[in-house]
PDB file of N, CA and C in Angstrom:
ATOM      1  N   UNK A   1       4.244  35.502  -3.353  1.00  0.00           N
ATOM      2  CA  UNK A   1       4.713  34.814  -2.165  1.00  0.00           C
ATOM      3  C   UNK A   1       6.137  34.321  -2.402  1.00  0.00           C
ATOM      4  N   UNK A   2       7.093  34.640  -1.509  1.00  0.00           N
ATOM      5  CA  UNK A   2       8.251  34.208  -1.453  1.00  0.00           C
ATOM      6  C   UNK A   2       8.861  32.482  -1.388  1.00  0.00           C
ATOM      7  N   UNK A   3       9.491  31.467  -1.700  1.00  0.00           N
ATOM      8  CA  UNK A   3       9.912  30.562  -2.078  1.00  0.00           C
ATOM      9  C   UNK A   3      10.112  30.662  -0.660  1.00  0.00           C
ATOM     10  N   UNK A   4       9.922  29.528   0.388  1.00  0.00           N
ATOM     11  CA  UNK A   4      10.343  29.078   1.636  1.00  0.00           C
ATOM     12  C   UNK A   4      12.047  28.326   1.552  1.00  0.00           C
ATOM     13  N   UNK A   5      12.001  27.673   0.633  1.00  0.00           N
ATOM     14  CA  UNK A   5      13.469  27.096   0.063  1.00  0.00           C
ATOM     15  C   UNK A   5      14.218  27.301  -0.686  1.00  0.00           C
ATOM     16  N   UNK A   6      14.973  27.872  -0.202  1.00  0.00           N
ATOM     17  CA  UNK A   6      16.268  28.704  -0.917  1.00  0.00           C
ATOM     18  C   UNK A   6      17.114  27.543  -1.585  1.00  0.00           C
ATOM     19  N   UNK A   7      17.836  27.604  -2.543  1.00  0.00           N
ATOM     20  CA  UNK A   7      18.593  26.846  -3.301  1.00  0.00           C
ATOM     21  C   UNK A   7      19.789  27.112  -3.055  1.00  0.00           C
ATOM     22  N   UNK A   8      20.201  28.149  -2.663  1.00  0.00           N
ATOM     23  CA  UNK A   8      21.555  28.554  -1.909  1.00  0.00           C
ATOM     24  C   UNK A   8      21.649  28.068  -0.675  1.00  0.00           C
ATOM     25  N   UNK A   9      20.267  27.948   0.177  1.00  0.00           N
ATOM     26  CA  UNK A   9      20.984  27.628   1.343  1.00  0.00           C
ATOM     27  C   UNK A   9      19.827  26.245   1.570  1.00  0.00           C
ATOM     28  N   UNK A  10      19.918  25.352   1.045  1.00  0.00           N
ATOM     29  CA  UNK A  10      18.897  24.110   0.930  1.00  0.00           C
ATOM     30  C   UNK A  10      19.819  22.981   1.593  1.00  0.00           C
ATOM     31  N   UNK A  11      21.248  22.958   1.746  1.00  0.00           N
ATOM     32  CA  UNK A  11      21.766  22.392   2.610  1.00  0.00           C
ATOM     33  C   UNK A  11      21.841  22.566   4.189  1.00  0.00           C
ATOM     34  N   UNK A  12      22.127  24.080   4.391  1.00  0.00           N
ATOM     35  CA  UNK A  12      21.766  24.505   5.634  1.00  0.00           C
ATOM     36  C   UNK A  12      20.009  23.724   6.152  1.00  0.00           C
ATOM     37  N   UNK A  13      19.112  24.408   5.176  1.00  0.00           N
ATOM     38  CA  UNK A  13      17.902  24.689   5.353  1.00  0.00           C
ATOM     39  C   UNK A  13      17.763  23.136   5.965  1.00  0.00           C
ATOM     40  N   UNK A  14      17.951  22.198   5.384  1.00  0.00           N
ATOM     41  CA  UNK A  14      17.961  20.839   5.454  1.00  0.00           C
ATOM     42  C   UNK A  14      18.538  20.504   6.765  1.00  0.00           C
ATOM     43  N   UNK A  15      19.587  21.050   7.265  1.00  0.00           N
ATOM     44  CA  UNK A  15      20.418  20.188   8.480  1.00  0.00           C
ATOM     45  C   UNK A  15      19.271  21.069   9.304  1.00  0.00           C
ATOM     46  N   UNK A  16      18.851  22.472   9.179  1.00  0.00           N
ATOM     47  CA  UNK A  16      17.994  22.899  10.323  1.00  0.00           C
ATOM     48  C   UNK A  16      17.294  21.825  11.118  1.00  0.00           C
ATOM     49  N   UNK A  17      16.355  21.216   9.985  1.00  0.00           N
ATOM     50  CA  UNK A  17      15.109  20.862   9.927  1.00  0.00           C
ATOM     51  C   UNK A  17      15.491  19.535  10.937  1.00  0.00           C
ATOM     52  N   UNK A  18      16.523  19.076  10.831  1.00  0.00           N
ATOM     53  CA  UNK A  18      17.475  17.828  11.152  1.00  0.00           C
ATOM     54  C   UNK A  18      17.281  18.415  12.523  1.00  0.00           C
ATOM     55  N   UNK A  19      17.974  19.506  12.747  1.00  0.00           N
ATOM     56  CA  UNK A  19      18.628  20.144  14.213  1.00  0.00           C
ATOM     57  C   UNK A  19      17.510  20.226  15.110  1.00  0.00           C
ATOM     58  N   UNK A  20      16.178  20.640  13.998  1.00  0.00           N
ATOM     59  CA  UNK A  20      15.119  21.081  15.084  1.00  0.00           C
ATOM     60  C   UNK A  20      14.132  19.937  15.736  1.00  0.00           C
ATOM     61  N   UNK A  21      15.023  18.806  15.508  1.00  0.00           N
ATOM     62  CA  UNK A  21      14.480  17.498  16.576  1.00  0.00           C
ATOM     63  C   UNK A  21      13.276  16.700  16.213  1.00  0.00           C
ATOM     64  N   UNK A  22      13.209  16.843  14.639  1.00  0.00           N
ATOM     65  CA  UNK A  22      11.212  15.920  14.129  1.00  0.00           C
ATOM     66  C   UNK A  22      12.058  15.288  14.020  1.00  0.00           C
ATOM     67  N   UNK A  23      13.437  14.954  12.851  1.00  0.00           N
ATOM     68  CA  UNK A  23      13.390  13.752  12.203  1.00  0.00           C
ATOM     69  C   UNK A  23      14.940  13.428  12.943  1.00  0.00           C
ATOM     70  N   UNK A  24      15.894  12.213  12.448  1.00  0.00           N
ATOM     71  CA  UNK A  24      16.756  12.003  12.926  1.00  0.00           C
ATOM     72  C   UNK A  24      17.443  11.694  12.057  1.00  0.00           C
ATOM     73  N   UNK A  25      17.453  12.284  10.674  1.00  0.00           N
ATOM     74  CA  UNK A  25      18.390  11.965  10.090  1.00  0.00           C
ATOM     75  C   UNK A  25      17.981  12.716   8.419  1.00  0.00           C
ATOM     76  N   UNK A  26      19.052  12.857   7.490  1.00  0.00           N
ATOM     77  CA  UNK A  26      18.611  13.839   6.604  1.00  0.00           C
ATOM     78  C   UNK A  26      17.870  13.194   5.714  1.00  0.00           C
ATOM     79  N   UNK A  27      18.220  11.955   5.983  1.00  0.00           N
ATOM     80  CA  UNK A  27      17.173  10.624   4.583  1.00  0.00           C
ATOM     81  C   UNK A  27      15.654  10.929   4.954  1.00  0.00           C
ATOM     82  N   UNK A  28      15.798  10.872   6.696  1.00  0.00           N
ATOM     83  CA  UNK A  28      14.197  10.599   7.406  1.00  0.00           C
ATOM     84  C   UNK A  28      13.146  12.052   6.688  1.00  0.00           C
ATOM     85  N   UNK A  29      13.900  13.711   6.816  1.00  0.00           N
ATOM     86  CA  UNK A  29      13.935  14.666   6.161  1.00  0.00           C
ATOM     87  C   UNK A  29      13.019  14.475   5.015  1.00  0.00           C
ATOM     88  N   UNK A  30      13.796  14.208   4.301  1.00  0.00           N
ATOM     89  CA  UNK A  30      14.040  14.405   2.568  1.00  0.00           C
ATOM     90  C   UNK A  30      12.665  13.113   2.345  1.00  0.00           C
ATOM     91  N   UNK A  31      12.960  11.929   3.237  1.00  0.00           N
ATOM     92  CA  UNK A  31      11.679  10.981   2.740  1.00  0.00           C
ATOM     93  C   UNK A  31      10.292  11.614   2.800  1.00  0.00           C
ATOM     94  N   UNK A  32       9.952  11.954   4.336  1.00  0.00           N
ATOM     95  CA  UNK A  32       9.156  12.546   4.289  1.00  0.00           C
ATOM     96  C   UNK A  32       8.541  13.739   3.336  1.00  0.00           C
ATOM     97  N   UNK A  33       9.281  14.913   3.134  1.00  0.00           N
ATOM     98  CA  UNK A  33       8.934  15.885   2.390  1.00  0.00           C
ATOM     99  C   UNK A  33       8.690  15.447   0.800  1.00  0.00           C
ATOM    100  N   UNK A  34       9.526  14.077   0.246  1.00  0.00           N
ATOM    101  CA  UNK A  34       9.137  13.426  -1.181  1.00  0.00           C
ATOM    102  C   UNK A  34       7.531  12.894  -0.551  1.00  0.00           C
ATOM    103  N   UNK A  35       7.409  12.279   0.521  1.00  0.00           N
ATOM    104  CA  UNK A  35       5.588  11.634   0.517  1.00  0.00           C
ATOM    105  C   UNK A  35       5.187  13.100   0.805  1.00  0.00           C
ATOM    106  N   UNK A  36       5.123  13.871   1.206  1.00  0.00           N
ATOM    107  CA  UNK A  36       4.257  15.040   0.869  1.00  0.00           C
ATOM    108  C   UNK A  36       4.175  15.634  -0.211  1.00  0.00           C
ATOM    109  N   UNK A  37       5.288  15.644  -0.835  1.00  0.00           N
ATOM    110  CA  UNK A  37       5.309  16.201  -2.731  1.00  0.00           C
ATOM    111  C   UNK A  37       4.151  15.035  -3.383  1.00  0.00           C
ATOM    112  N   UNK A  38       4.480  14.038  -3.654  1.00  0.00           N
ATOM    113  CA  UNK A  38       3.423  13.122  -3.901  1.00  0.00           C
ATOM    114  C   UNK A  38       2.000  12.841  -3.813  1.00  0.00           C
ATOM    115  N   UNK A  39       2.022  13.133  -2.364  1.00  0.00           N
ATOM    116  CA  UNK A  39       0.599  13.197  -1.927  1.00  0.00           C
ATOM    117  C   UNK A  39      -0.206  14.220  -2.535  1.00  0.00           C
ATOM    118  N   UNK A  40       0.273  15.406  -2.493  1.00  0.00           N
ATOM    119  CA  UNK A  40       0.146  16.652  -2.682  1.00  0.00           C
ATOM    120  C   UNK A  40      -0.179  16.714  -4.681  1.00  0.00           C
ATOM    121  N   UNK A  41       0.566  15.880  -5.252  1.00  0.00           N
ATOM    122  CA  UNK A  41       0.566  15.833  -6.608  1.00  0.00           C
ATOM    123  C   UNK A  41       0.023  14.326  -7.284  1.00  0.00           C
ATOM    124  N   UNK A  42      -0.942  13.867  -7.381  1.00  0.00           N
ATOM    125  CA  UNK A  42      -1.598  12.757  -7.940  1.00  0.00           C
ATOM    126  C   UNK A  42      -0.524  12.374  -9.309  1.00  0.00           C
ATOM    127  N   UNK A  43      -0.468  13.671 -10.013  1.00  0.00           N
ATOM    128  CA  UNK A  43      -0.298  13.510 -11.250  1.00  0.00           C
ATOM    129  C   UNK A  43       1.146  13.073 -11.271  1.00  0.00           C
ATOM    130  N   UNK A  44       2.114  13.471 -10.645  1.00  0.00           N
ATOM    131  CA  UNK A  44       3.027  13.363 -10.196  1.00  0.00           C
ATOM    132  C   UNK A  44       3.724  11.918  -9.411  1.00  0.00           C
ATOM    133  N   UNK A  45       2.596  11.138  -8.684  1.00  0.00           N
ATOM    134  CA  UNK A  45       2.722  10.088  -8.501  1.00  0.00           C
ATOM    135  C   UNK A  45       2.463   8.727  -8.996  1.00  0.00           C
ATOM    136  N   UNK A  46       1.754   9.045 -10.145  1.00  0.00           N
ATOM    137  CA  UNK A  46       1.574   7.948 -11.218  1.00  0.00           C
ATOM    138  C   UNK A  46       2.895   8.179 -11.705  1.00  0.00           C
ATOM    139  N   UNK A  47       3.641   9.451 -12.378  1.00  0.00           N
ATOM    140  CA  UNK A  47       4.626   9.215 -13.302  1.00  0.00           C
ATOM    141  C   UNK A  47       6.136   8.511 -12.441  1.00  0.00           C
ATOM    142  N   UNK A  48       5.986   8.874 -11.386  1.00  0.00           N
ATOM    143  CA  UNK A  48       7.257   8.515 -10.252  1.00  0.00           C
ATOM    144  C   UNK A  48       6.789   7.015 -10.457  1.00  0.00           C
ATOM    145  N   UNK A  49       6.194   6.356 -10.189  1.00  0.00           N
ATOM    146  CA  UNK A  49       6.037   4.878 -10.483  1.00  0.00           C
ATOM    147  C   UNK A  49       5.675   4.391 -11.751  1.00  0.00           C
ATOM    148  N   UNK A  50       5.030   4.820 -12.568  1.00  0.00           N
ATOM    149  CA  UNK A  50       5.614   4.737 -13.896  1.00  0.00           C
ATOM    150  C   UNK A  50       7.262   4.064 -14.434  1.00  0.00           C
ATOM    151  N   UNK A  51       7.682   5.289 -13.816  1.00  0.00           N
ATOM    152  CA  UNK A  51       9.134   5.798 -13.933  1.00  0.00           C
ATOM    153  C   UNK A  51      10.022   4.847 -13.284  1.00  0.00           C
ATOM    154  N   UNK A  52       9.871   4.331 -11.896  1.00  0.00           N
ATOM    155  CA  UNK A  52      10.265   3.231 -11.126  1.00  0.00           C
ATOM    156  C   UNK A  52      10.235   2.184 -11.678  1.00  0.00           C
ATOM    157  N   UNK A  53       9.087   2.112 -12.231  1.00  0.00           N
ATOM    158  CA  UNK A  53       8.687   0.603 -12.898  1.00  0.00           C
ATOM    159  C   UNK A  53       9.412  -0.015 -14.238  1.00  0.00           C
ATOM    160  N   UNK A  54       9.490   1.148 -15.196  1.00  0.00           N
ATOM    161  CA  UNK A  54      10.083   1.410 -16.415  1.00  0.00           C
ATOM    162  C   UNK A  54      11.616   1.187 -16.089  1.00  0.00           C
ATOM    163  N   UNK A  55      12.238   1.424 -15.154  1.00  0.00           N
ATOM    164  CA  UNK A  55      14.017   1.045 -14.573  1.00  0.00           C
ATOM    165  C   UNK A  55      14.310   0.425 -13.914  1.00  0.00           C
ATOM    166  N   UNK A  56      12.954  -0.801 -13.436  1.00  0.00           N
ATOM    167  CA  UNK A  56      13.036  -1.713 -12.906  1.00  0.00           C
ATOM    168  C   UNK A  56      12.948  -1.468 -11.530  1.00  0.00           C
ATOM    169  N   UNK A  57      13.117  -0.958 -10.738  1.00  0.00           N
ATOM    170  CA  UNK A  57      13.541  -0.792  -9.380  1.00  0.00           C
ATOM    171  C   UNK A  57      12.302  -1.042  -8.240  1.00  0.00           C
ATOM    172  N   UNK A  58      10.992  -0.948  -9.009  1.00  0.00           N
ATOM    173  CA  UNK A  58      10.066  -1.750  -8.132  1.00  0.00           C
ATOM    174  C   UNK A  58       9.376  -2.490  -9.029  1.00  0.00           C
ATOM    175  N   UNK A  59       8.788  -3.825  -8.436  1.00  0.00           N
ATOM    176  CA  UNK A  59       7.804  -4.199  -9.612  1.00  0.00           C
ATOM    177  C   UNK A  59       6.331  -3.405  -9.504  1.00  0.00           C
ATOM    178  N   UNK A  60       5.476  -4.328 -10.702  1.00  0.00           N
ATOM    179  CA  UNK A  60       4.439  -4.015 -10.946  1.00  0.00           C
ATOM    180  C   UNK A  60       3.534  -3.592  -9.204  1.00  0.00           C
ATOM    181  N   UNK A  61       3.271  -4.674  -8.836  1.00  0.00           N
ATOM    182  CA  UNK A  61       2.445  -4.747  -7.696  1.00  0.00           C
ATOM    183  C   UNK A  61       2.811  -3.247  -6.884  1.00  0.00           C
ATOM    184  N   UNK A  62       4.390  -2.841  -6.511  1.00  0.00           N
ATOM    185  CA  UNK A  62       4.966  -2.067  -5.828  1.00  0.00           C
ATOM    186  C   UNK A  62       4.412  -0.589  -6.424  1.00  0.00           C
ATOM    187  N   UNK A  63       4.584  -0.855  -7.647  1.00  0.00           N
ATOM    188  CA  UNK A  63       4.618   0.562  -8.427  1.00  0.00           C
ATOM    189  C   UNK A  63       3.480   0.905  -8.464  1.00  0.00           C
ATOM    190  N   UNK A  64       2.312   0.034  -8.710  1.00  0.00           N
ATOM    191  CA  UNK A  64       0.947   0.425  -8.610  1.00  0.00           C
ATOM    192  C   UNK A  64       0.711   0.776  -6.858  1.00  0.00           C
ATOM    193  N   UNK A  65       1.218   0.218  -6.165  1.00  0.00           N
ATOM    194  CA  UNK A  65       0.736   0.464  -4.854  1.00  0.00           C
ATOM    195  C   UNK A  65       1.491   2.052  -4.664  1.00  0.00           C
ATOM    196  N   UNK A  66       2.427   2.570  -4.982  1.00  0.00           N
ATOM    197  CA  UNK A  66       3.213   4.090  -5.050  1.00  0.00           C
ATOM    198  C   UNK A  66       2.435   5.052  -5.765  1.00  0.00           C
ATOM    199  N   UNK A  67       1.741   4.720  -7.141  1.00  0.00           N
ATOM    200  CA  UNK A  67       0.821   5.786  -7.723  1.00  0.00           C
ATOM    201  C   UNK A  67      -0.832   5.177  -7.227  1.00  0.00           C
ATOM    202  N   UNK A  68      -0.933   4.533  -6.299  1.00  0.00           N
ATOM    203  CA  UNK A  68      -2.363   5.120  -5.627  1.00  0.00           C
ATOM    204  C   UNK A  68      -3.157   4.592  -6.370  1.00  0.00           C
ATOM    205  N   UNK A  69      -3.202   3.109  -7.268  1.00  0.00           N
ATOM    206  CA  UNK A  69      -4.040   2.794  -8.091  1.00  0.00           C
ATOM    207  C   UNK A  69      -3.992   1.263  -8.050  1.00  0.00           C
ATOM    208  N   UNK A  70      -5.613   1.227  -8.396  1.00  0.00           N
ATOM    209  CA  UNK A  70      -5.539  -0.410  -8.769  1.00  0.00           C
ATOM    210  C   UNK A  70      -4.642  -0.992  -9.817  1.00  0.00           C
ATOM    211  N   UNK A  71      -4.134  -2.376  -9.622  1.00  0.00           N
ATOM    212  CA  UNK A  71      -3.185  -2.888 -10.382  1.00  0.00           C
ATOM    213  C   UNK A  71      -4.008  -2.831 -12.078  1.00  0.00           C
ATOM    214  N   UNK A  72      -5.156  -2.884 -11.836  1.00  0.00           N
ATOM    215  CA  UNK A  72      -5.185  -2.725 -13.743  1.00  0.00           C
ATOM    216  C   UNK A  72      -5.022  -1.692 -13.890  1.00  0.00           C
ATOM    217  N   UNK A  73      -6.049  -1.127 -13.264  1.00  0.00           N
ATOM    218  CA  UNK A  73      -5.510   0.773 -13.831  1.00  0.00           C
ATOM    219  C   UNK A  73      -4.128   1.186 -13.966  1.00  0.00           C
ATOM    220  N   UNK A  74      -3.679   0.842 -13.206  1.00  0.00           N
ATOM    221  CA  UNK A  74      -2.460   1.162 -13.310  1.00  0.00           C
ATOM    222  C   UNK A  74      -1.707   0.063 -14.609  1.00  0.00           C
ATOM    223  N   UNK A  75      -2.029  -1.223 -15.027  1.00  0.00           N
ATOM    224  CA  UNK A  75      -1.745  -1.400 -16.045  1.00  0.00           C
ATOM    225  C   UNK A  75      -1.846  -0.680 -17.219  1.00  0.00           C
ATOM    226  N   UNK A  76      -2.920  -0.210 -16.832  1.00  0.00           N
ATOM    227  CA  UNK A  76      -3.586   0.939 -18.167  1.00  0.00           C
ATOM    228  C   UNK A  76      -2.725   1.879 -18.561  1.00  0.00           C
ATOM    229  N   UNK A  77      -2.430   2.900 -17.664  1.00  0.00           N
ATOM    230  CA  UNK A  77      -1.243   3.953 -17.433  1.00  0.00           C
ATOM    231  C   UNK A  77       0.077   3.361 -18.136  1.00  0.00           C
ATOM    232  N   UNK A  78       0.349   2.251 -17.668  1.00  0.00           N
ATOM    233  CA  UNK A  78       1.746   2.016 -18.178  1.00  0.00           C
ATOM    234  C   UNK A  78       1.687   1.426 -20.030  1.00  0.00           C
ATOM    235  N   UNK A  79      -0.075   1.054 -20.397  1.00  0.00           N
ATOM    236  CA  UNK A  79      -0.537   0.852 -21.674  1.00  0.00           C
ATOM    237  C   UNK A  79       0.194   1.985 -22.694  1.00  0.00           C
ATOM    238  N   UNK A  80      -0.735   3.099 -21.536  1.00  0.00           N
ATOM    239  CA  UNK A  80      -0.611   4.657 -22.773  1.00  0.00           C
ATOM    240  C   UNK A  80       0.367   4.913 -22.818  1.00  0.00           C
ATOM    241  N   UNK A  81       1.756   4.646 -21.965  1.00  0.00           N
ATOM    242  CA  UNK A  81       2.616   5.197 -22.180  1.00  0.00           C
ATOM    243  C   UNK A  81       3.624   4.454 -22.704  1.00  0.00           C
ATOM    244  N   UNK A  82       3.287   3.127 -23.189  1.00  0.00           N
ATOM    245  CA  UNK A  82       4.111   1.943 -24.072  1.00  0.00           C
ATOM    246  C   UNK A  82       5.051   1.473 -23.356  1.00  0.00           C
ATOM    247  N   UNK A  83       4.932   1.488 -21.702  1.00  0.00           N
ATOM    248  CA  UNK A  83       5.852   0.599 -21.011  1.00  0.00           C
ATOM    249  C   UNK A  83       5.449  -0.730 -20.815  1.00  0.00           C
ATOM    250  N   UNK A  84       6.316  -1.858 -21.109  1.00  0.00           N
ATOM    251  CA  UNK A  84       5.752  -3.402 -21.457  1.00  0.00           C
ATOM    252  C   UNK A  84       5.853  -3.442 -19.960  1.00  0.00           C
ATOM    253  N   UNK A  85       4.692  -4.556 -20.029  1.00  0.00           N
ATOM    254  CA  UNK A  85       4.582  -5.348 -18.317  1.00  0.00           C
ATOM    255  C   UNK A  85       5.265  -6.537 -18.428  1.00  0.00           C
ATOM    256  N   UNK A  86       6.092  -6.672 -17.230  1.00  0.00           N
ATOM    257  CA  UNK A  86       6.775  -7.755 -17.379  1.00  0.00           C
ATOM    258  C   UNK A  86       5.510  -8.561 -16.565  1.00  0.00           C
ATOM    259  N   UNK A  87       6.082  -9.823 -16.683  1.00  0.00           N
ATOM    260  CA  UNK A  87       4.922 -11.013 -16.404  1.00  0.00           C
ATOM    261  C   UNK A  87       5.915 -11.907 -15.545  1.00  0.00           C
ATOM    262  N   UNK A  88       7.044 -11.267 -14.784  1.00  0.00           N
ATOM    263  CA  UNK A  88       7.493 -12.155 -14.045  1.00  0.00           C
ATOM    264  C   UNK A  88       7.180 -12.092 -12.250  1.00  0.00           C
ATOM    265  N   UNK A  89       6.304 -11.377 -11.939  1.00  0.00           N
ATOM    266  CA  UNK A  89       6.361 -11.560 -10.613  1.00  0.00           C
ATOM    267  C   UNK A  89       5.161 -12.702 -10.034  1.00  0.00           C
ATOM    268  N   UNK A  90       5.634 -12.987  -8.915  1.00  0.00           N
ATOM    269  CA  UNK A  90       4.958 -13.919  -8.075  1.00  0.00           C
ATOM    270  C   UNK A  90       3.613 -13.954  -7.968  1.00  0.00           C
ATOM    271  N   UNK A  91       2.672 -14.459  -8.156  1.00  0.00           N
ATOM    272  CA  UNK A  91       0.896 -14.514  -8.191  1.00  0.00           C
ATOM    273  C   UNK A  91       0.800 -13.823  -6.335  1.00  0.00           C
ATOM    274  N   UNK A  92       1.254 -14.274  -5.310  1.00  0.00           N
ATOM    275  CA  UNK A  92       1.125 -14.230  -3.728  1.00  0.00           C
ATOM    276  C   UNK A  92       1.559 -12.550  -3.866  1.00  0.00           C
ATOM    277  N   UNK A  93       2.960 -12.458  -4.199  1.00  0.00           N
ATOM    278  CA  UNK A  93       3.079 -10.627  -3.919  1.00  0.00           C
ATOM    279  C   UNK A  93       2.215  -9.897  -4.759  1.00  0.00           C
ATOM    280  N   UNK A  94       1.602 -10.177  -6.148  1.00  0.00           N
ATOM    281  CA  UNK A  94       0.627  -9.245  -6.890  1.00  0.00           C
ATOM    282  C   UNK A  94      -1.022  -9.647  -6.075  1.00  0.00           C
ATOM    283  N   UNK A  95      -0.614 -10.053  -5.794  1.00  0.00           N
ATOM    284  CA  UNK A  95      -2.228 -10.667  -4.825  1.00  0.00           C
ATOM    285  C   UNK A  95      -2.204  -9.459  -3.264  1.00  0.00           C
ATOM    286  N   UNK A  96      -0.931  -9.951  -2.514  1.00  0.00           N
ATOM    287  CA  UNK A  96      -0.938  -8.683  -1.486  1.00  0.00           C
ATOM    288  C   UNK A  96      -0.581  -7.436  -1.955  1.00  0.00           C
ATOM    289  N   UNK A  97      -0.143  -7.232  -3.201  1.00  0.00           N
ATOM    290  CA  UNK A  97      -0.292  -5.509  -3.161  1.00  0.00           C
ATOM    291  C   UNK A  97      -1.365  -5.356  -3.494  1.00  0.00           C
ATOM    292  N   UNK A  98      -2.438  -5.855  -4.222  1.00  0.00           N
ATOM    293  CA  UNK A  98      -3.441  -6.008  -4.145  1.00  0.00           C
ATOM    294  C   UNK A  98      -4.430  -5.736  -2.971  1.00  0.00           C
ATOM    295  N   UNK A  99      -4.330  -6.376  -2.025  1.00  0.00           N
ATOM    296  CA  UNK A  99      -4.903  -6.733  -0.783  1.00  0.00           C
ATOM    297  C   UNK A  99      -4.586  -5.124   0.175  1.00  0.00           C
ATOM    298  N   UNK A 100      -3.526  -4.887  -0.320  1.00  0.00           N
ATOM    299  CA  UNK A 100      -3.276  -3.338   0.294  1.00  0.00           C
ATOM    300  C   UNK A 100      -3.422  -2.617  -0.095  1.00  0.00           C
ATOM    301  N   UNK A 101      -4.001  -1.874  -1.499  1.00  0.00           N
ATOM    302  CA  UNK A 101      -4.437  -0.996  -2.017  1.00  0.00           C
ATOM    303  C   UNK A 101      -5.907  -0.926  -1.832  1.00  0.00           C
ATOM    304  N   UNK A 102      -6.179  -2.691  -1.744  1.00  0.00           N
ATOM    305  CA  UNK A 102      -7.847  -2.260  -1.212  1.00  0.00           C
ATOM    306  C   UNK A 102      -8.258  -1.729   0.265  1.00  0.00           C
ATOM    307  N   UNK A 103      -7.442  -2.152   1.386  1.00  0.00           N
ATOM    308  CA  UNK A 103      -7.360  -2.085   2.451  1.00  0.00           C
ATOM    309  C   UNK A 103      -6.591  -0.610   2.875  1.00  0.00           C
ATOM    310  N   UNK A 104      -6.273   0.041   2.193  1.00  0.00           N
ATOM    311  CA  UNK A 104      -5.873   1.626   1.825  1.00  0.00           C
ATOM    312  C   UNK A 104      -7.159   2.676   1.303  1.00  0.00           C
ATOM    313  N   UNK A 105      -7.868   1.520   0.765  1.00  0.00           N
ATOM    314  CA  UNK A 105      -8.873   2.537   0.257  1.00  0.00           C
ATOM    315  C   UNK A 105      -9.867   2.504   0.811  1.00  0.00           C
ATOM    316  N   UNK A 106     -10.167   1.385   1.783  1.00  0.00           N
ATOM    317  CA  UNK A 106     -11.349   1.333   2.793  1.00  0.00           C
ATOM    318  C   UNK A 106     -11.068   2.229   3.896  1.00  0.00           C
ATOM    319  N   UNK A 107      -9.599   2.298   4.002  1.00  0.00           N
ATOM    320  CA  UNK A 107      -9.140   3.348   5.460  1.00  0.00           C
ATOM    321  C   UNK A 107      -9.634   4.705   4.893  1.00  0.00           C
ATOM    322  N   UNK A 108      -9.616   4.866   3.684  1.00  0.00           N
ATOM    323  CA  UNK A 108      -9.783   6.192   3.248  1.00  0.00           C
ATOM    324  C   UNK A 108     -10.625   6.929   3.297  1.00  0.00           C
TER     325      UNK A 108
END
């Protein structure tokens, strides 16, 4: 089966997708098609928040709510892979990401 996305023309391919009136903008694009890579790849979305988490850019609560897992489990994950947990976020925001991963998984 042939590659739908050309690497030569992935800029074009991109403004198409723009042109053909779903999204309104190339971020809106590109966001979407990263939550379908994700979705699509479990394994893939633990390490993207992993990875987030490890460079700071989301906390704990955030990062566990991005790889699809309870906040311990997902402590666990970041165990095996020797990334330290920081212990500075707020009890109220680790409580609602909390509250939304469960309420994610009842929708489910």
């Amino acid at each position: 089966m042939a590659n739908i996305i050309s690497l030569d023309l992935l800029e074009d391919e991109l403004g198409a997708v723009v042109w053909a009136g779903d999204y309104q903008s190339r971020e809106e694009a590109i966001g979407h098609a990263l939550e379908v890579l994700l979705a699509a790849n479990p394994h893939l979305r633990v390490k993207t928040a992993v990875e987030l988490y490890r460079r700071e850019k989301v906390t704990l609560a955030r990062a566990a709510e991005i790889a699809g897992l309870e906040l311990e489990t997902f402590k666990e994950r970041l165990a095996e892979r020797g990334v330290p947990i920081h212990i500075d976020e707020p009890p109220e925001e680790v409580r609602a990401g909390a509250e939304l991963i469960r309420r994610q998984r009842e929708a489910s």
